[in-house]
Protein backbone atom coordinates (compact mmCIF):
# COMPACT_ATOMS: atom_id res chain seq x y z
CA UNK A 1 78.77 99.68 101.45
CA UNK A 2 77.73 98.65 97.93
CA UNK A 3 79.31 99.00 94.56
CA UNK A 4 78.28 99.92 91.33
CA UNK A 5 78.32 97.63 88.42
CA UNK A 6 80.30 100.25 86.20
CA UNK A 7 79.47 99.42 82.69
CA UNK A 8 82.38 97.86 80.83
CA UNK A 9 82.38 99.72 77.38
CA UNK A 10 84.95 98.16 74.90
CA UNK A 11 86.00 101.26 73.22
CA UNK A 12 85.42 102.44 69.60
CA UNK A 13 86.82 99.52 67.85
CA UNK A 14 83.34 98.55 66.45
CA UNK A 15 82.58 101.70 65.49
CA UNK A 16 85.80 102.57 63.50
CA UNK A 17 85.39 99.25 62.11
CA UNK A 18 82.39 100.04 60.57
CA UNK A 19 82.98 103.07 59.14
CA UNK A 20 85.59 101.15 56.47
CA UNK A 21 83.41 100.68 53.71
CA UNK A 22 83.40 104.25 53.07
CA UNK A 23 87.08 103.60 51.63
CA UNK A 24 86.00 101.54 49.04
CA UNK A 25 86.98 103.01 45.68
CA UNK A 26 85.31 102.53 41.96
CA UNK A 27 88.46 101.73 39.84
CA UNK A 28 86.96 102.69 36.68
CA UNK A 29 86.85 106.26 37.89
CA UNK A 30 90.59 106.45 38.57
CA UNK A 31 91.87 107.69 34.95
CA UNK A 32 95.42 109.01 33.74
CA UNK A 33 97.74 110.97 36.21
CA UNK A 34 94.80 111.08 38.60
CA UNK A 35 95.62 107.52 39.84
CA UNK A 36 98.69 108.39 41.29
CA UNK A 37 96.84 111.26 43.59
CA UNK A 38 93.95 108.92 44.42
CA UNK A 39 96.27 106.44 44.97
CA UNK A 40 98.50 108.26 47.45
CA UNK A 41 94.96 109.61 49.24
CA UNK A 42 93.60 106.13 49.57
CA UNK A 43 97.12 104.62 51.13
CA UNK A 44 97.01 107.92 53.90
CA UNK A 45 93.36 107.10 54.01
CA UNK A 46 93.88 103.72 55.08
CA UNK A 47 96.58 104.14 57.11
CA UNK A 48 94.92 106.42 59.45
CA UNK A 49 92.00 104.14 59.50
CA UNK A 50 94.58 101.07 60.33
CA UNK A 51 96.08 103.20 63.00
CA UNK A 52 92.85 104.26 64.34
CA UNK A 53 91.40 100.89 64.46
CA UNK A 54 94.53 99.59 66.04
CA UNK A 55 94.82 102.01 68.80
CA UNK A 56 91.26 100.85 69.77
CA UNK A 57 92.70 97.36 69.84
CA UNK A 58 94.89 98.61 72.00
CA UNK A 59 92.70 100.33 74.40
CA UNK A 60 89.97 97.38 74.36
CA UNK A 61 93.03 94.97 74.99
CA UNK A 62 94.78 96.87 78.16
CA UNK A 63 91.20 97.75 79.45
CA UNK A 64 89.83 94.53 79.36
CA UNK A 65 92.69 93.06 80.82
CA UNK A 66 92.81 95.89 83.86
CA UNK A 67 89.54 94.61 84.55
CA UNK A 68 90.47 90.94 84.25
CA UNK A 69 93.09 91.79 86.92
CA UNK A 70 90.70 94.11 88.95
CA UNK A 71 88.33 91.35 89.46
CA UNK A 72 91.62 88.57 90.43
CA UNK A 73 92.20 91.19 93.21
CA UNK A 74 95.76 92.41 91.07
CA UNK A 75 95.04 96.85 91.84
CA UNK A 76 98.34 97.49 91.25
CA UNK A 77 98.86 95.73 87.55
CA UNK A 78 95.86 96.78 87.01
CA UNK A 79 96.62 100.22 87.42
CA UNK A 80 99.30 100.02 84.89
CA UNK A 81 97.10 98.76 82.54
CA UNK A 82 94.72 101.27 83.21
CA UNK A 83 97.19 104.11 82.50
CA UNK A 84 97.85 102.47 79.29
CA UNK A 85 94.17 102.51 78.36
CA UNK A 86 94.18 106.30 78.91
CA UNK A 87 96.53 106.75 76.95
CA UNK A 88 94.54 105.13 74.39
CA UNK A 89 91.19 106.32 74.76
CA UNK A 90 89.63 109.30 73.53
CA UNK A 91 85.70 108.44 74.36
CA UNK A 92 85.76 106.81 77.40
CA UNK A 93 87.79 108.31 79.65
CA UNK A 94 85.46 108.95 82.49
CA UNK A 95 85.17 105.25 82.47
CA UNK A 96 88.94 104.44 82.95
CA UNK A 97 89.64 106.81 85.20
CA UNK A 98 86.57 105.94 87.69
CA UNK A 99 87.60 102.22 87.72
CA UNK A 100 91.63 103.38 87.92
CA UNK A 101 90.34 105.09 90.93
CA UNK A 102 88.66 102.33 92.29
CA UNK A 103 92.12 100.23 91.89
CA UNK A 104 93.36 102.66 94.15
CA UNK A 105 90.74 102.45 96.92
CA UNK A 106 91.00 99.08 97.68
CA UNK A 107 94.43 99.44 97.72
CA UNK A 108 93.73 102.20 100.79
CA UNK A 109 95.49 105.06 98.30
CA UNK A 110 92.12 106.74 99.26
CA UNK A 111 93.16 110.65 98.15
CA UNK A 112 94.17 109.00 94.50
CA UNK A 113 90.88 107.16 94.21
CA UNK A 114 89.42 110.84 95.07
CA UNK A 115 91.87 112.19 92.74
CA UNK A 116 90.63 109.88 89.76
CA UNK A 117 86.96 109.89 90.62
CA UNK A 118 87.59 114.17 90.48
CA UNK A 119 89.10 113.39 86.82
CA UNK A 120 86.29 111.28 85.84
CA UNK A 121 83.75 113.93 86.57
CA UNK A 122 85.59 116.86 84.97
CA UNK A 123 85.12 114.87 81.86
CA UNK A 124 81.41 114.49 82.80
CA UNK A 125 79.68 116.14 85.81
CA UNK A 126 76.62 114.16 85.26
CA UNK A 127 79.01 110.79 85.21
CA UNK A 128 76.76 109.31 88.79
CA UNK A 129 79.54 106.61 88.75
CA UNK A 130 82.12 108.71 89.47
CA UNK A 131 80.13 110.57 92.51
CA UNK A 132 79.18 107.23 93.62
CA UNK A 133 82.57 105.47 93.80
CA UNK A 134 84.36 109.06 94.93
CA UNK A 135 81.65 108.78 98.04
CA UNK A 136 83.24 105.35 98.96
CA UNK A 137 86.53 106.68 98.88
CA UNK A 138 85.34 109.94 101.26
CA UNK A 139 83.50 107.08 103.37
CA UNK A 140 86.63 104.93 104.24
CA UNK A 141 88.94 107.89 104.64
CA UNK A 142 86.34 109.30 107.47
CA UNK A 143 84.92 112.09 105.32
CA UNK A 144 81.42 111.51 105.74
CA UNK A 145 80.07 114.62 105.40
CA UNK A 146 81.76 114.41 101.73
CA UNK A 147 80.06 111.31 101.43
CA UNK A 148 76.73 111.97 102.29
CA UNK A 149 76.70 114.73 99.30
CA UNK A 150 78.29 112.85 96.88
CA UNK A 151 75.34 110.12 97.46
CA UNK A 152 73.43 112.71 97.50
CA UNK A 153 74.21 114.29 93.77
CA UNK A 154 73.58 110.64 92.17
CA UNK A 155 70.33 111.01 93.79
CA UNK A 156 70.29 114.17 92.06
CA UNK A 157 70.92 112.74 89.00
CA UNK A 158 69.01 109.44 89.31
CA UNK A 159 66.64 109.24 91.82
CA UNK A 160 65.77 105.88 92.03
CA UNK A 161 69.40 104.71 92.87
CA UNK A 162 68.43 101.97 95.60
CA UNK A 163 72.39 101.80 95.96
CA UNK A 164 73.02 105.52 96.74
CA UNK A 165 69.92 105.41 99.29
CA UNK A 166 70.98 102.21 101.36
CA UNK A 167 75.16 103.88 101.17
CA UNK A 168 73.73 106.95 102.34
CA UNK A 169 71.99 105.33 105.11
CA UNK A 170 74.80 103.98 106.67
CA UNK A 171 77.34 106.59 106.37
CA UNK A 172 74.07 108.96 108.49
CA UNK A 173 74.22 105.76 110.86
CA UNK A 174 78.53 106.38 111.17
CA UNK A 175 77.46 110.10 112.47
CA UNK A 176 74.62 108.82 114.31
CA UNK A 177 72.05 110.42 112.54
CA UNK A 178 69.01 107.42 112.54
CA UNK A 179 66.61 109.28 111.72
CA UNK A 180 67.84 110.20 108.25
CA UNK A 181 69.33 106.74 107.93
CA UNK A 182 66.10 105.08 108.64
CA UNK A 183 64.38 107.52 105.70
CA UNK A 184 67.07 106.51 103.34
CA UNK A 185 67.08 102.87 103.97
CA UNK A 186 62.70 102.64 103.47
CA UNK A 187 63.47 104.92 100.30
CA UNK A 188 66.18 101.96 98.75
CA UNK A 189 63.42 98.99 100.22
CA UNK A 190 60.63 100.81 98.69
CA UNK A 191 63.26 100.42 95.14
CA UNK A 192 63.42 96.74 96.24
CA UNK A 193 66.53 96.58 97.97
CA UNK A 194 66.80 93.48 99.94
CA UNK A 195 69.21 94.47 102.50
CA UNK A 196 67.58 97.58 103.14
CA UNK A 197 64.48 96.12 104.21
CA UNK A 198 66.18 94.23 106.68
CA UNK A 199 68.56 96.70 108.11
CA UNK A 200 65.10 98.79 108.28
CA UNK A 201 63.37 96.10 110.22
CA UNK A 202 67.27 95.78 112.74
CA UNK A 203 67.41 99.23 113.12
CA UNK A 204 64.02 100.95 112.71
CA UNK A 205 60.98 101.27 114.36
């Protein structure tokens, strides 16, 4: 089966960043008994901005490093830093919870992965990553039917997935159905998919 290269978004950090300027203040306005209003305004100001900015710090921090320790092959501390992303996060939560899920796949906790991938696309039913990497999950734990129409709704979404074509093809060649695998594999070689085309030409006349 293939996987998705999920998009690794590093929060809102940037973005609350540059939205700072607006705090800037012209001195010579602030006259008399008004200074000590503006004053007290401009310290909340900026420390809701400082505590914005360094919850996203946060969240970028714990992400990234859930993904360091995704990619090492670490699920399980990367889990936990996952949960502290979420906790974190208020924009990109479809995001965390897809790749939490995925954590939890390959570490056979198949019904959590489901679980996570469901959260994901509550957020965002058009999210295809999260029907992509929840028909993985279906696939290993021997839910193909589930599998086949969560390919299915990425193609949906985006039909010229290659990935959800060739994943869809094999999960029809697990219930023995060639003839729709063979239509799904030519559909991801005619997007260029390499190993399409060849498990077209193995399996296919």
């Amino acid at each position: 089966m293939k996987l998705h290269n999920t998009t690794i978004a590093l929060g809102i950090g940037v973005a609350t960043a540059a939205g700072l300027w607006l705090l800037k203040v012209n001195k010579d306005l602030v006259v008399g008994s008004t200074a000590v209003v503006v004053g007290a305004g401009l310290m909340i100001s900026l420390k809701d901005k400082n505590d914005v900015n360094l919850k996203a710090r946060n969240y970028e921090y714990f992400f990234n490093r859930a993904q360091d320790k995704y990619e090492l092959g670490n699920y399980k501390e990367a889990i936990l830093d996952y949960n502290k992303a979420l906790k974190l996060s208020p924009t990109e939560i479809c995001l965390v919870y897809s790749m939490r899920g995925n954590a939890k796949r390959n570490l056979g906790d198949f019904d959590g992965a489901i679980s996570d991938q469901n959260k994901a696309l509550d957020f965002d039913p058009l999210y295809t990553d999260g029907y992509f990497n929840r028909g993985i999950a279906k696939f290993k734990k021997g839910d193909f039917d589930g599998a086949i129409q969560d390919y299915s709704q990425v193609l949906q979404i985006n039909p010229k997935d290659s990935d959800a074509f060739f994943n869809r093809a094999n999960v029809k060649k697990e219930i023995a159905d060639m003839k729709g695998a063979c239509e799904d594999w030519r559909e991801a070689a005619d997007l260029g998919d390499n190993d399409a085309t060849k498990f077209l030409s193995e399996n296919c006349q």
